[in-house]
Each structure stands twice: as C-alpha cells, then as structure tokens.
N, C-alpha and C. Protein backbone atom coordinates (compact mmCIF):
# COMPACT_ATOMS: atom_id res chain seq x y z
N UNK A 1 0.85 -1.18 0.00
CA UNK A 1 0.00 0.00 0.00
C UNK A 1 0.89 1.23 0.00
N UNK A 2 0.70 2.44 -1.01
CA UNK A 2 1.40 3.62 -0.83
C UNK A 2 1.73 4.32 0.43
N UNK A 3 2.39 5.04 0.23
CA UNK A 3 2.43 5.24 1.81
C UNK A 3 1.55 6.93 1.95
N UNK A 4 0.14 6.80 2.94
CA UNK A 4 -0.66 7.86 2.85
C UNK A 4 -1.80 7.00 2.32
N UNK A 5 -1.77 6.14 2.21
CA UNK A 5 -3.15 5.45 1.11
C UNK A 5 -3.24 4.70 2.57
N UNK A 6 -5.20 4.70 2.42
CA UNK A 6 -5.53 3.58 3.60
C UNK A 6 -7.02 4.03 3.30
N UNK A 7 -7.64 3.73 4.70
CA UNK A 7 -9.57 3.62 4.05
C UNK A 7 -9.67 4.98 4.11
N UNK A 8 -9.38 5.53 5.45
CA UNK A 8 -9.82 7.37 5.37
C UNK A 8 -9.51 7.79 4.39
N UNK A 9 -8.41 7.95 3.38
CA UNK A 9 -7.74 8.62 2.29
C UNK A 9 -8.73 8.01 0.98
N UNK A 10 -9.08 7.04 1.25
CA UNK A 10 -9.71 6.31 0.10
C UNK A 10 -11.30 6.72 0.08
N UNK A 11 -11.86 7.22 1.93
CA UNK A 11 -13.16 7.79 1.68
C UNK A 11 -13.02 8.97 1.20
N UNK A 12 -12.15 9.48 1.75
CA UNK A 12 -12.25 11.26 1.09
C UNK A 12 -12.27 11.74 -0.13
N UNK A 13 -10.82 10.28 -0.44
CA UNK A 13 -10.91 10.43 -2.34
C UNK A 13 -12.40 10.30 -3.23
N UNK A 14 -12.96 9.27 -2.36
CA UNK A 14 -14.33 9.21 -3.23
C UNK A 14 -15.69 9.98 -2.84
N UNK A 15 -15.02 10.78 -1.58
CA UNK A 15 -16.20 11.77 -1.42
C UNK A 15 -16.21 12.86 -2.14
N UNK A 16 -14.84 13.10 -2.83
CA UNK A 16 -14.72 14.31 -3.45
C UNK A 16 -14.74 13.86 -4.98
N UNK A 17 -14.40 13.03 -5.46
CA UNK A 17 -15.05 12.50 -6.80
C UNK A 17 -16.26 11.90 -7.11
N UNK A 18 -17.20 11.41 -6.45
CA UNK A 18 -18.81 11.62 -6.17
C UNK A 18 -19.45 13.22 -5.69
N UNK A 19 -18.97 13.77 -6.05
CA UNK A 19 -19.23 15.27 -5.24
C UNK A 19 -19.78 15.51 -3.41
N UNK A 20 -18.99 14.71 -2.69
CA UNK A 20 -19.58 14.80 -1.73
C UNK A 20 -18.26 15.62 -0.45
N UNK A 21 -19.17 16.77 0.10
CA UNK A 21 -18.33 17.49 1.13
C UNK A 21 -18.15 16.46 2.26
N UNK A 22 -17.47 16.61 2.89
CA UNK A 22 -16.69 15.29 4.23
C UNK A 22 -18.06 15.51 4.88
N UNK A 23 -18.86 16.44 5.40
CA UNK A 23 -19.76 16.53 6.25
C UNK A 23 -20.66 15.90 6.05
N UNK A 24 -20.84 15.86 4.80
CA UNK A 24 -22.13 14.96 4.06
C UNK A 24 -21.84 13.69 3.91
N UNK A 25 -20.71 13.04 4.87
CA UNK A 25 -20.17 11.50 4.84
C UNK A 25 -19.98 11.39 6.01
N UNK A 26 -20.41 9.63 5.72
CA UNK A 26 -20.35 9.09 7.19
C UNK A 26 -19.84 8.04 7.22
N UNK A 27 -18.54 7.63 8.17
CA UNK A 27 -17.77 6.40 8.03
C UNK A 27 -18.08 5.69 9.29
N UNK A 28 -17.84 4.60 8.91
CA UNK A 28 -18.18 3.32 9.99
C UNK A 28 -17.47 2.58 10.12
N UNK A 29 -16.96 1.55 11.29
CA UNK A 29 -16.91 0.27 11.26
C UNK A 29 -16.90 0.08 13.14
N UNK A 30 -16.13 -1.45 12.93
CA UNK A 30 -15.59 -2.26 14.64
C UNK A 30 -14.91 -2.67 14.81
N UNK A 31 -13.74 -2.68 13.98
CA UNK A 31 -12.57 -3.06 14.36
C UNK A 31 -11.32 -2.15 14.84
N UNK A 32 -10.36 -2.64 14.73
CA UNK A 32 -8.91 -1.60 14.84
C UNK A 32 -8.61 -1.15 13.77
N UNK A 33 -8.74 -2.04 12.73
CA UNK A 33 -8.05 -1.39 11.59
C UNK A 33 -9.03 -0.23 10.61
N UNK A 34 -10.15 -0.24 11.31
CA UNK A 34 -11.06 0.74 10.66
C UNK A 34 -10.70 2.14 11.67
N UNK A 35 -9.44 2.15 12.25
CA UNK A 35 -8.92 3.14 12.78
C UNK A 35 -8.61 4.87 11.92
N UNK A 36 -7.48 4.25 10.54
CA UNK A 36 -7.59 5.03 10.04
C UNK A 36 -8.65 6.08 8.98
N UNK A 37 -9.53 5.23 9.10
CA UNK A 37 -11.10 5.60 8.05
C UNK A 37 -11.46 6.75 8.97
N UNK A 38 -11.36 5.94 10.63
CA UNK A 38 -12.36 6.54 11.76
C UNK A 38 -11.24 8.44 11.69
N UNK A 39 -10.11 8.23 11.19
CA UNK A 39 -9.04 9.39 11.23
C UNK A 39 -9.54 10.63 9.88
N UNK A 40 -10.37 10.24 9.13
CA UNK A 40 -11.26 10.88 7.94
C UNK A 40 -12.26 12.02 8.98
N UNK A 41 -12.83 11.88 10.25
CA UNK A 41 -13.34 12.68 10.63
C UNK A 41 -12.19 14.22 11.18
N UNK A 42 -11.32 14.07 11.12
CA UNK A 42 -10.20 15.18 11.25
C UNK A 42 -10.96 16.29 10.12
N UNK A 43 -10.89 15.78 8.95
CA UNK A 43 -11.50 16.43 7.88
C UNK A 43 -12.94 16.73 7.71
N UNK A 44 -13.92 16.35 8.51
CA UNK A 44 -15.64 16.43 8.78
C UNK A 44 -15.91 15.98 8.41
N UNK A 45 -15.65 14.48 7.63
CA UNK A 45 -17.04 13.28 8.00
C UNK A 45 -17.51 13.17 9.12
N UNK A 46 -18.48 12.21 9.62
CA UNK A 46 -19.43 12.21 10.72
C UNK A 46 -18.77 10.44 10.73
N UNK A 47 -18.83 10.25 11.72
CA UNK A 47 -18.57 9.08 12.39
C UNK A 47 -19.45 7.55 13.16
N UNK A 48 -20.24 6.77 12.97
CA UNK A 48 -21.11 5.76 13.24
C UNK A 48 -19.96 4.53 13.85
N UNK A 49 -19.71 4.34 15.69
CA UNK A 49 -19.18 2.59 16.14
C UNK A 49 -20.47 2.31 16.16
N UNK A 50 -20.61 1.09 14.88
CA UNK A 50 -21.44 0.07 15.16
C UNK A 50 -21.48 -0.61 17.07
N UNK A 51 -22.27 -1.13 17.32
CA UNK A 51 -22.33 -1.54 18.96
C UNK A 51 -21.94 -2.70 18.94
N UNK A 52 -21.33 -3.43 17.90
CA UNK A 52 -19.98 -4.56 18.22
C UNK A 52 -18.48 -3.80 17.99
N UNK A 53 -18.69 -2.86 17.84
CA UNK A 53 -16.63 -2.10 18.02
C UNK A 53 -16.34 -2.72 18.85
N UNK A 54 -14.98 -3.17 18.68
CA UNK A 54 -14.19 -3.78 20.15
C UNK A 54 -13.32 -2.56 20.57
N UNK A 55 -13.32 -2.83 21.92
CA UNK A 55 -12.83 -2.02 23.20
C UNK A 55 -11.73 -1.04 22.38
N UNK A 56 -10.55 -1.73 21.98
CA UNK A 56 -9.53 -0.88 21.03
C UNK A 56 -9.98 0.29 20.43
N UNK A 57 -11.02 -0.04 19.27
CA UNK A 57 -11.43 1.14 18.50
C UNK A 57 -12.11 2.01 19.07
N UNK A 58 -13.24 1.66 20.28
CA UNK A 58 -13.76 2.71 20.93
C UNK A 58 -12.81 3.54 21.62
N UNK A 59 -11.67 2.71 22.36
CA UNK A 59 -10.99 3.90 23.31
C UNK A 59 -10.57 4.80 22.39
N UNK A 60 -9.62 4.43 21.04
CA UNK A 60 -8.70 5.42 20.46
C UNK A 60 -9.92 6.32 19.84
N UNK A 61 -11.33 6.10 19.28
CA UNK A 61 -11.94 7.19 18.86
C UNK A 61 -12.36 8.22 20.05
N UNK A 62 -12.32 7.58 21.13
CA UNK A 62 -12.84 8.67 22.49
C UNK A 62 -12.19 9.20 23.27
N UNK A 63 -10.43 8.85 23.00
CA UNK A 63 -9.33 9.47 23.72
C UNK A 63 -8.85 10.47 22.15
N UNK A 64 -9.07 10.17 21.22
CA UNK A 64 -8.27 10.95 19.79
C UNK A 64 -8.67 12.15 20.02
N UNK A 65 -8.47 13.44 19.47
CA UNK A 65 -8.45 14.80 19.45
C UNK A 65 -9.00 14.73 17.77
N UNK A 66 -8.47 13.88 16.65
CA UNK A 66 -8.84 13.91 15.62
C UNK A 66 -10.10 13.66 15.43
N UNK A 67 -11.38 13.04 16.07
CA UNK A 67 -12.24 12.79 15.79
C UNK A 67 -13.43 14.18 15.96
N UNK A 68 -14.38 13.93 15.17
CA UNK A 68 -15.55 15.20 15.08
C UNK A 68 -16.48 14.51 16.07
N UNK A 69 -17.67 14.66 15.16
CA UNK A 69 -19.13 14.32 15.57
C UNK A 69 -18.80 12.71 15.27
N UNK A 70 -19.20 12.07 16.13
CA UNK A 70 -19.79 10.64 15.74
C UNK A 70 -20.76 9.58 17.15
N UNK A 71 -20.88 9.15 16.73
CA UNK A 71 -21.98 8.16 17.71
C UNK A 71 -22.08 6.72 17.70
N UNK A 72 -22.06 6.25 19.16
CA UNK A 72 -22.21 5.19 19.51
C UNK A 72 -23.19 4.36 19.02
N UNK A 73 -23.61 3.45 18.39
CA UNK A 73 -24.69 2.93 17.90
C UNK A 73 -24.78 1.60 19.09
N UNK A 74 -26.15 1.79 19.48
CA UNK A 74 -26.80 0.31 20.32
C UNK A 74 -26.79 -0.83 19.61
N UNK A 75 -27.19 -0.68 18.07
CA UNK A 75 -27.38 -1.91 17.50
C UNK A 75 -25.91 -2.28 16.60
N UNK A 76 -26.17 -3.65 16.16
CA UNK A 76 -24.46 -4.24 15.32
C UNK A 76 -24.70 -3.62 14.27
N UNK A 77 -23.65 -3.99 13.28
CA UNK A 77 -22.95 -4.27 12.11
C UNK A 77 -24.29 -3.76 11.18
N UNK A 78 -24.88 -4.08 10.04
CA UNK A 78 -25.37 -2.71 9.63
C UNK A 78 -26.48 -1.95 9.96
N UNK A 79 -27.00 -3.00 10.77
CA UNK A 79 -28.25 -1.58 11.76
C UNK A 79 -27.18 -1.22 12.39
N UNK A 80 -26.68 -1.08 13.16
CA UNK A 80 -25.56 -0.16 13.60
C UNK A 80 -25.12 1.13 12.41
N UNK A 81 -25.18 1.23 11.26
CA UNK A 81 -24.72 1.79 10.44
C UNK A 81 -25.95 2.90 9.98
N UNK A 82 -27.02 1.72 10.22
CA UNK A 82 -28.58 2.57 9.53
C UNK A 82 -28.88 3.41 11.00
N UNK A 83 -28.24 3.23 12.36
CA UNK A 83 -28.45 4.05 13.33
C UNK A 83 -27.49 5.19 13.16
N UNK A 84 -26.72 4.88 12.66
CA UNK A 84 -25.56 6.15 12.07
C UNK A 84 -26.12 7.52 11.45
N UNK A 85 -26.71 6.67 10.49
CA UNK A 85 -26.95 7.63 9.69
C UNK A 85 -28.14 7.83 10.15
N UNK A 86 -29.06 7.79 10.78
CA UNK A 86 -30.58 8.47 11.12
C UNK A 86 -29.98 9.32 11.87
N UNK A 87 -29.12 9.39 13.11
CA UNK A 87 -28.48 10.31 13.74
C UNK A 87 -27.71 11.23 13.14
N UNK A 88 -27.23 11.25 12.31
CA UNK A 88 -26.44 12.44 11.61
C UNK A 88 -27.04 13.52 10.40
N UNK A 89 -27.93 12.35 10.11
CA UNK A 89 -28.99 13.01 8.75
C UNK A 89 -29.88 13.25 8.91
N UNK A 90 -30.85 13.07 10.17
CA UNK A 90 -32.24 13.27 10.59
C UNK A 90 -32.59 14.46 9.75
N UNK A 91 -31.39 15.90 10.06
CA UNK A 91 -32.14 17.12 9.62
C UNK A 91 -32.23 17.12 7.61
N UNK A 92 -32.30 16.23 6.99
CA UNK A 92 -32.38 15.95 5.80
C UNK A 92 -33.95 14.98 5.24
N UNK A 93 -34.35 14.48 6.23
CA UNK A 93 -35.82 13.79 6.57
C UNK A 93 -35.36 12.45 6.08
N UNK A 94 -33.75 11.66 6.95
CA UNK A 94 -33.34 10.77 6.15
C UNK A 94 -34.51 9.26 6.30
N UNK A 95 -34.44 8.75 5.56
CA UNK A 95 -35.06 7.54 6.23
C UNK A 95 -34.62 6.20 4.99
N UNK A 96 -33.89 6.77 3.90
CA UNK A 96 -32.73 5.40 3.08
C UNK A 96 -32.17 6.45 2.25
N UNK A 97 -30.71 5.99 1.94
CA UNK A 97 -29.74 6.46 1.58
C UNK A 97 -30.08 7.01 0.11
N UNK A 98 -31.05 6.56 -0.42
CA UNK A 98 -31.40 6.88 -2.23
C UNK A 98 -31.83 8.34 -2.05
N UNK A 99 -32.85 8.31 -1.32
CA UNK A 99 -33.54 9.50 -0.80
C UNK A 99 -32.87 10.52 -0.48
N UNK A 100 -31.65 10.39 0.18
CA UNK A 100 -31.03 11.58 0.59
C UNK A 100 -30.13 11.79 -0.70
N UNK A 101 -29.71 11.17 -1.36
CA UNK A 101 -28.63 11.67 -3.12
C UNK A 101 -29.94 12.33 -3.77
N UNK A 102 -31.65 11.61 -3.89
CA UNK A 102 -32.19 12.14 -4.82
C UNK A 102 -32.85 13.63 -4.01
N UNK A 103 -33.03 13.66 -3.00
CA UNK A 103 -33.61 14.70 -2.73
C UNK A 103 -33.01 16.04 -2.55
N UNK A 104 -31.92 15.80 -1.76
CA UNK A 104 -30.85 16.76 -1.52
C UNK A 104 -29.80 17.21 -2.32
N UNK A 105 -28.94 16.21 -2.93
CA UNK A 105 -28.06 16.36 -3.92
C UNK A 105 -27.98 15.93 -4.82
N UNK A 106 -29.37 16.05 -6.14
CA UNK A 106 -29.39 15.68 -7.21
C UNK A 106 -29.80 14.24 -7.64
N UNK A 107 -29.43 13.89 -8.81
CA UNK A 107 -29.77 12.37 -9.27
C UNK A 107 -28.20 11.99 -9.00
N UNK A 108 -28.24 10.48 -8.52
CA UNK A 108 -27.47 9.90 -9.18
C UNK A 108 -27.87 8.44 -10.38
N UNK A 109 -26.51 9.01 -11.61
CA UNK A 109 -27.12 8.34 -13.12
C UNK A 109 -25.85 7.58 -13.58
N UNK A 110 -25.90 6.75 -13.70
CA UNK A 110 -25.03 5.42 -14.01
C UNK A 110 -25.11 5.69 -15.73
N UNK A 111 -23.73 6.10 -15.88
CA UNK A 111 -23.11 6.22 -17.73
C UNK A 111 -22.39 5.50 -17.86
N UNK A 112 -22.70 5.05 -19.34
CA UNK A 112 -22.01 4.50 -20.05
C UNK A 112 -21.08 5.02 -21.21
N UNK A 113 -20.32 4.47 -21.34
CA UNK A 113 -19.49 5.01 -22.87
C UNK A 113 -18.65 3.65 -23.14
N UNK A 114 -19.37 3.14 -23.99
CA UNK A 114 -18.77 1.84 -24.25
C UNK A 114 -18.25 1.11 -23.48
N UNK A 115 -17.15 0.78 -22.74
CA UNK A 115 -16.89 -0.66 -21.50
C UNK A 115 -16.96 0.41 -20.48
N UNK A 116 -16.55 1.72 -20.37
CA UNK A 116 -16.87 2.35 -19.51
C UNK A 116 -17.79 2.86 -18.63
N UNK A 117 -17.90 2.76 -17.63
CA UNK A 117 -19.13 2.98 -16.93
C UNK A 117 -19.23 3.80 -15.69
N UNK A 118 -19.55 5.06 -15.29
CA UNK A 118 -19.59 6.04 -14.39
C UNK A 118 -20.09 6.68 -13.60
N UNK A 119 -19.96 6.97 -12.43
CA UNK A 119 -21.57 7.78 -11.77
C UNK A 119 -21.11 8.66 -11.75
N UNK A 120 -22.34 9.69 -12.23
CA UNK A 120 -22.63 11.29 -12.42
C UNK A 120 -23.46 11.80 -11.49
N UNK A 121 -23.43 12.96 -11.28
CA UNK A 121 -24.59 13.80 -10.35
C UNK A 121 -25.11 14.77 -11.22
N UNK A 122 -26.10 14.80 -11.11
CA UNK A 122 -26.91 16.12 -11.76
C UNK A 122 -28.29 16.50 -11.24
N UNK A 123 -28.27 17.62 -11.68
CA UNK A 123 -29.67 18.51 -10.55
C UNK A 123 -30.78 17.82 -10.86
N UNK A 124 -31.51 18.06 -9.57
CA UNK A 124 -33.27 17.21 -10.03
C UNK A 124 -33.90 18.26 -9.63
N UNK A 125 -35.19 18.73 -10.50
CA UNK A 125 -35.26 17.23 -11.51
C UNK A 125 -34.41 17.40 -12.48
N UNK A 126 -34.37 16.40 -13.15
CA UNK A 126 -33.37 15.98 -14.20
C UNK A 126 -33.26 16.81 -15.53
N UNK A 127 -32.14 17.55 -16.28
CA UNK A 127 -32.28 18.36 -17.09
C UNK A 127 -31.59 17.83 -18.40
N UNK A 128 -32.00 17.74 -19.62
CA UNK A 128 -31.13 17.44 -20.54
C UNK A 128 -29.90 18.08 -20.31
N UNK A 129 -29.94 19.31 -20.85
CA UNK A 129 -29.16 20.10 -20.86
C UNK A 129 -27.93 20.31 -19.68
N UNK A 130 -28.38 20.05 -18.44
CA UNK A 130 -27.30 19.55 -17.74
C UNK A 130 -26.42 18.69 -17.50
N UNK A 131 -27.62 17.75 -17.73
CA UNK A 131 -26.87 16.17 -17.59
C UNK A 131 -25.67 16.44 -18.70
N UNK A 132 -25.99 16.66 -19.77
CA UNK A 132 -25.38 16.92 -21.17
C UNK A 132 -23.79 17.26 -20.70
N UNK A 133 -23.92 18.54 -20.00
CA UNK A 133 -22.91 19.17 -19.60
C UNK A 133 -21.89 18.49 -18.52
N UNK A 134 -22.66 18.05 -17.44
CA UNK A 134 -22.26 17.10 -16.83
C UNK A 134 -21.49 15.58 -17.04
N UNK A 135 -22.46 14.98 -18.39
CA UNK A 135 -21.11 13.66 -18.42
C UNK A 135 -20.32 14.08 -19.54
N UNK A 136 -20.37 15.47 -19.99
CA UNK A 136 -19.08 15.88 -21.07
C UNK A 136 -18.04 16.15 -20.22
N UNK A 137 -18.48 16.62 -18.73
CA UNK A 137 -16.83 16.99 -18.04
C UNK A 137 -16.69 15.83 -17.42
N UNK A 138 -17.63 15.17 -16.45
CA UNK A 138 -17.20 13.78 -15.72
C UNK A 138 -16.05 13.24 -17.17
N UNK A 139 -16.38 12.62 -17.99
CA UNK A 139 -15.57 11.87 -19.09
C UNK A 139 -14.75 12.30 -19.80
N UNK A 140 -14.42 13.94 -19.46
CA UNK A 140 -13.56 14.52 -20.34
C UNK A 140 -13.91 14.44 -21.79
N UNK A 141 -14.68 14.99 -22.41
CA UNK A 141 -15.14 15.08 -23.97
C UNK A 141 -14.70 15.81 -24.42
N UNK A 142 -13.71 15.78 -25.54
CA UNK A 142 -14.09 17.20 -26.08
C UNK A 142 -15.18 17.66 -26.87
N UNK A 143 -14.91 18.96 -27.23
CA UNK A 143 -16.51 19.86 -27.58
C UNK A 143 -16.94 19.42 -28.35
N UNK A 144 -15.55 19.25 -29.72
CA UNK A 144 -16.33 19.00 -31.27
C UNK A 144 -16.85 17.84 -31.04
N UNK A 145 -16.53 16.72 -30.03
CA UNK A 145 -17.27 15.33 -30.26
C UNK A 145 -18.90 15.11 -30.20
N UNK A 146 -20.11 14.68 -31.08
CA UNK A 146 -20.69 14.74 -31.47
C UNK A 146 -21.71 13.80 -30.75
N UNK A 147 -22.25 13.21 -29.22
CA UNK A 147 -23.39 12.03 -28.86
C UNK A 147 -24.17 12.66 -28.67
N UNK A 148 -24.76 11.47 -28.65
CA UNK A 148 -26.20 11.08 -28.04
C UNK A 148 -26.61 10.18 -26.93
N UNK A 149 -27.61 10.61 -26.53
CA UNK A 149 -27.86 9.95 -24.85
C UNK A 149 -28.85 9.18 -25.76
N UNK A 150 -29.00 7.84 -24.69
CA UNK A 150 -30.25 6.81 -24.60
C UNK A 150 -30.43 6.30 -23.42
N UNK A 151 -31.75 6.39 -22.62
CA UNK A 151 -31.83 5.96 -21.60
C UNK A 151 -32.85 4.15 -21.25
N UNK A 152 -32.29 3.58 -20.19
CA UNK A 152 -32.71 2.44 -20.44
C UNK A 152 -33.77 2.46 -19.05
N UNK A 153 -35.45 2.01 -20.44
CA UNK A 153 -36.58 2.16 -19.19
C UNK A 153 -36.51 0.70 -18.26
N UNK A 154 -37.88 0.77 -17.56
CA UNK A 154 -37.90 0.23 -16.81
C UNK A 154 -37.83 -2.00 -17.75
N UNK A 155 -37.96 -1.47 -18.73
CA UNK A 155 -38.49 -3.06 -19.82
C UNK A 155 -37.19 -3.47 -19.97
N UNK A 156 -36.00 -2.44 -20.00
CA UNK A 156 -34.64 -2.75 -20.02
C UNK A 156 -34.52 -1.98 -21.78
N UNK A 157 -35.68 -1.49 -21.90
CA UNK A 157 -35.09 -0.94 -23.81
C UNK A 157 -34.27 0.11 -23.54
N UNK A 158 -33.59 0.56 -24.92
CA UNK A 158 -33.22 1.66 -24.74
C UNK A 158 -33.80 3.30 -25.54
N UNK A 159 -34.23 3.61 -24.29
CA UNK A 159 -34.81 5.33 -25.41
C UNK A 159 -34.46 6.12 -25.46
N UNK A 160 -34.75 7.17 -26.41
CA UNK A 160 -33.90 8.22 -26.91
C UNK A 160 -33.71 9.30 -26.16
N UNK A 161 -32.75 10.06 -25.45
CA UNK A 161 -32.99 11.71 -24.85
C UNK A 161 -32.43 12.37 -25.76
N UNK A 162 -33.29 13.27 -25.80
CA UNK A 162 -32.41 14.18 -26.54
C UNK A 162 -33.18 15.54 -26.37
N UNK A 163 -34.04 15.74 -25.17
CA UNK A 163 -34.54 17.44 -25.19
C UNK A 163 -34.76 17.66 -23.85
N UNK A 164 -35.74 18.34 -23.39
CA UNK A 164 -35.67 18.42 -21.95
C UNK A 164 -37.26 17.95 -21.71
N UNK A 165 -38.07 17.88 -23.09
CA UNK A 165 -39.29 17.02 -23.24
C UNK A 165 -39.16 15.89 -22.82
N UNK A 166 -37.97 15.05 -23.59
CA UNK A 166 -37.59 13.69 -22.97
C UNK A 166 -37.23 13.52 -21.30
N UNK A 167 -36.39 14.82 -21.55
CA UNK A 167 -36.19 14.35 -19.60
C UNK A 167 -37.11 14.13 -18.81
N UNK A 168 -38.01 14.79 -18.88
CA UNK A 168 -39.46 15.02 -18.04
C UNK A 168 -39.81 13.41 -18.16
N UNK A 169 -39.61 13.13 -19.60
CA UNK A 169 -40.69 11.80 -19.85
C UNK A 169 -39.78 10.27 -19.04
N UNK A 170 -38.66 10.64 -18.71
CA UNK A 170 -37.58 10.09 -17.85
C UNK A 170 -38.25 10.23 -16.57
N UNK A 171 -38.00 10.83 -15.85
CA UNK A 171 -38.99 11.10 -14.60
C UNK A 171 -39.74 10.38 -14.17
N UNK A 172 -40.42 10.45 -15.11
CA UNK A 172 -42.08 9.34 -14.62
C UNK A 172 -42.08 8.29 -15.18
N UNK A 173 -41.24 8.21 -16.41
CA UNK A 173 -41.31 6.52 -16.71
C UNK A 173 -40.57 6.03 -16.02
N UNK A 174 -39.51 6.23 -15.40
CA UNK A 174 -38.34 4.67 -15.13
C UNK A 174 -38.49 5.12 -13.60
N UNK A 175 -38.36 3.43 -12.91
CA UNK A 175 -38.00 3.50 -11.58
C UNK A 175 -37.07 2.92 -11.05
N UNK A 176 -36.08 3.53 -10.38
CA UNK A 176 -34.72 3.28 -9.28
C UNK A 176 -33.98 4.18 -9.74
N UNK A 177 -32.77 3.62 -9.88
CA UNK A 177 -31.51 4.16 -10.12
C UNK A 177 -31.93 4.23 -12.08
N UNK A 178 -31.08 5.95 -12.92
CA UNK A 178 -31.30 6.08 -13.89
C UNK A 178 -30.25 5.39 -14.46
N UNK A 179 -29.92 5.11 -15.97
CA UNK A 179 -29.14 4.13 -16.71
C UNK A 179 -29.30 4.98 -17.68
N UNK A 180 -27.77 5.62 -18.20
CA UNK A 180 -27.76 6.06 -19.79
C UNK A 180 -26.54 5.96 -20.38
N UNK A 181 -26.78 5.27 -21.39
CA UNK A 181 -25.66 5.05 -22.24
C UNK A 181 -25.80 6.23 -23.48
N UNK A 182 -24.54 6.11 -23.77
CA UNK A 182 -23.54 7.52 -24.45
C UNK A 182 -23.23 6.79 -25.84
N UNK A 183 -24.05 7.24 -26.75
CA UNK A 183 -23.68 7.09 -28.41
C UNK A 183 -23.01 7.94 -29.26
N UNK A 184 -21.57 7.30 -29.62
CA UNK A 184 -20.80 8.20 -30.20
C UNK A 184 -20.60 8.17 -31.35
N UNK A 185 -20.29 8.77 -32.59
CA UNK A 185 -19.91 8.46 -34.09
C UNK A 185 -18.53 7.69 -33.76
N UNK A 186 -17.72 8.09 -32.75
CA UNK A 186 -16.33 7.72 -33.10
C UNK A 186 -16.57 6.13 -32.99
N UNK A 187 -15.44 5.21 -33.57
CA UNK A 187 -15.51 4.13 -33.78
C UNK A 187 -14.88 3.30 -32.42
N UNK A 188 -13.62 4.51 -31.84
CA UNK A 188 -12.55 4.43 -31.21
C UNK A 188 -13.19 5.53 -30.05
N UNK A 189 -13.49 4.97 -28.75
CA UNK A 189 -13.52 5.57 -27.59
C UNK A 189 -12.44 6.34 -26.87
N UNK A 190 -12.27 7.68 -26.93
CA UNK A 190 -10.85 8.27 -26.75
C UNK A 190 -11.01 8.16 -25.14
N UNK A 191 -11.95 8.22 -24.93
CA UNK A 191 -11.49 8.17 -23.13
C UNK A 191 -11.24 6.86 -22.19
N UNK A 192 -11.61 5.69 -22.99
CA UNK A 192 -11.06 4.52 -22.55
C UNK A 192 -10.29 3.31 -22.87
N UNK A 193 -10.02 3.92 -24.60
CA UNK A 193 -9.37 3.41 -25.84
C UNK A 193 -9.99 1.84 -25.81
N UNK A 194 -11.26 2.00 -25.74
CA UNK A 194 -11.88 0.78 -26.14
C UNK A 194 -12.78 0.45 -27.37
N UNK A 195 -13.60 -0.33 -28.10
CA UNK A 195 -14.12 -0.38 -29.38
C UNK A 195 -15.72 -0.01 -28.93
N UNK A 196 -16.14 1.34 -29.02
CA UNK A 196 -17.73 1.63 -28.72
C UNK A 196 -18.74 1.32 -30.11
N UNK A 197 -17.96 0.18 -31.09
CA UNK A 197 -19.05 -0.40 -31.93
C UNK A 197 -20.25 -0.94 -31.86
N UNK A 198 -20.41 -1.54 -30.74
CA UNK A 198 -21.46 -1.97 -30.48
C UNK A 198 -22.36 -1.38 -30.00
N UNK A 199 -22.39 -0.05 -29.66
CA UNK A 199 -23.29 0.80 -29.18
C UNK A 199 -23.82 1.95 -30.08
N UNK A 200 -22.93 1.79 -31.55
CA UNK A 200 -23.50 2.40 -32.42
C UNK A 200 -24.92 1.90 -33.23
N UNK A 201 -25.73 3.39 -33.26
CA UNK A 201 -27.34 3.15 -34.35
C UNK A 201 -27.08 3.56 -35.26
C-alpha cells in the first residue's frame, strides 16, 4: 500500500469525486483497523461505532483529538450503520440512503461510454441540458465530439434523450436508479481506448 493510502484517504478520495463534502459522509466500522477511516473525521465526515466495536477502537476514537461528531450505535454491524446515519442526517428527513442523493443532492445516473461505466450527479429534476454538460466533463469530452444519450426504461429498452421534453418523460417513466448510455460516431472511444461499436445506431 502507498504510503498515505488507507480507508480514510480512500473515503475522502471518493467523497470528493462523487461530489460529496466530508460533512455529508459518514464512516463506519468495529474493528482496529477501521482506525484510520475513523481518522477521515479530522476532515468532517461524521462518524457511526457500530455496537460490536471492540474495546480498542472505541478507546482510540474517544481518547483521539482527531475525531468530530460521531456516535455510539446500540445496535451491530449494519443496523448499527442505519443508526448512524438516522443520527447524523435526521435534519435531511433521512429515512434510506437513495432518498437523501435524490432529494438533496441531485440524481445519481449510471453512464455509459462503451466498457466504460460512471456515476454522475446532476440537478433534479433531471435536465437534458445539464446532464449533457455534466457527463461531457465527468468523461472529459471534447466539444467537437458529437453524442447522443439513450436511456434504459424500466423493460430494459433503450430510449432516446435528446430534449428536456424527454427528460421530463424520464422522470415518470423509469424506476430506481437512472441508466444512460452515451452514443458516439467515433468508432474508437478516446477516453477509454476501447471499441464503442457496439453501441452504435
């Protein structure tokens, strides 16, 4: 392992490439070695000991100076975790984790670009025109490059976006998590140098 690399470094990294501020994260575990994750609250994540932590990890999070906000949970391993987060997120009206990405901070939308595959955030409700903008910088596009979105409903087909008419019609047709794959003219995927033939219409 690099040296500086461990779970805390690895939550932060992905709180800040999911767009998420440390405050708006919450790390967990019960062991010792979930020590350094528990060292991510230095930076303002929020903190959840499941109520099987052994003795070790509780003392060093309740003698540390590095630690923020966090809480003891009564119950184990992941109700312990779902007590975490009702305590830290209450003022968000948390009551499951989907709810708080869709309500508070946007959609999250699972892209494609040929073998590649990515999560994006974008405002809700859902905007062509943003999203647009959005997985051109997530993927690094350049300008002149020329797609098209297709989104996959609930039947598993794939349909067309392409206005902000369609987005709307996104909305109310599909349910869970959104799915859109990225249709390009190029033959040759520059951002993952893979073959996006098969995703050409």
């Amino acid at each position: 392992v690099p040296a500086g690399a461990g779970k805390g470094s690895a939550a932060l990294h992905c709180a800040a490439r999911f767009g998420f501020d440390p405050p708006r994260v919450m790390v967990s575990g019960d062991g010792e070695n979930d020590i350094p994750l528990f060292e991510s609250m230095a930076a303002g994540t929020k903190g959840a000991l499941v109520g099987n932590a052994v003795a070790g990890l509780r003392d060093w999070v309740n003698g540390s100076a590095k630690v923020g906000s966090y809480v003891l949970a009564e119950r184990c391993h992941a109700r312990g975790i779902l007590d975490g987060l009702k305590h830290h997120f209450a003022n968000l009206g948390y009551t499951h984790a989907k709810d708080v990405l869709d309500r508070k901070d946007g959609l999250l939308v699972k892209v494609s670009v040929g073998s590649d595959t990515r999560l994006v955030r974008t405002k809700a409700p859902l905007s062509f025109a943003d999203l647009m903008t959005t997985i051109r910088a997530r993927f690094e596009m350049p300008p002149r490059l020329d797609i098209k979105l297709r989104y996959m409903d609930v039947d598993g087909d794939l349909i067309t976006l392409a206005s902000e008419d369609d987005a709307a019609e996104v909305e109310t047709d599909t349910k869970g998590p959104l799915r859109v794959v990225v249709v390009t003219s190029w033959a040759e995927c520059w951002c993952c140098g893979k073959n996006a033939g098969n995703l050409l219409s």
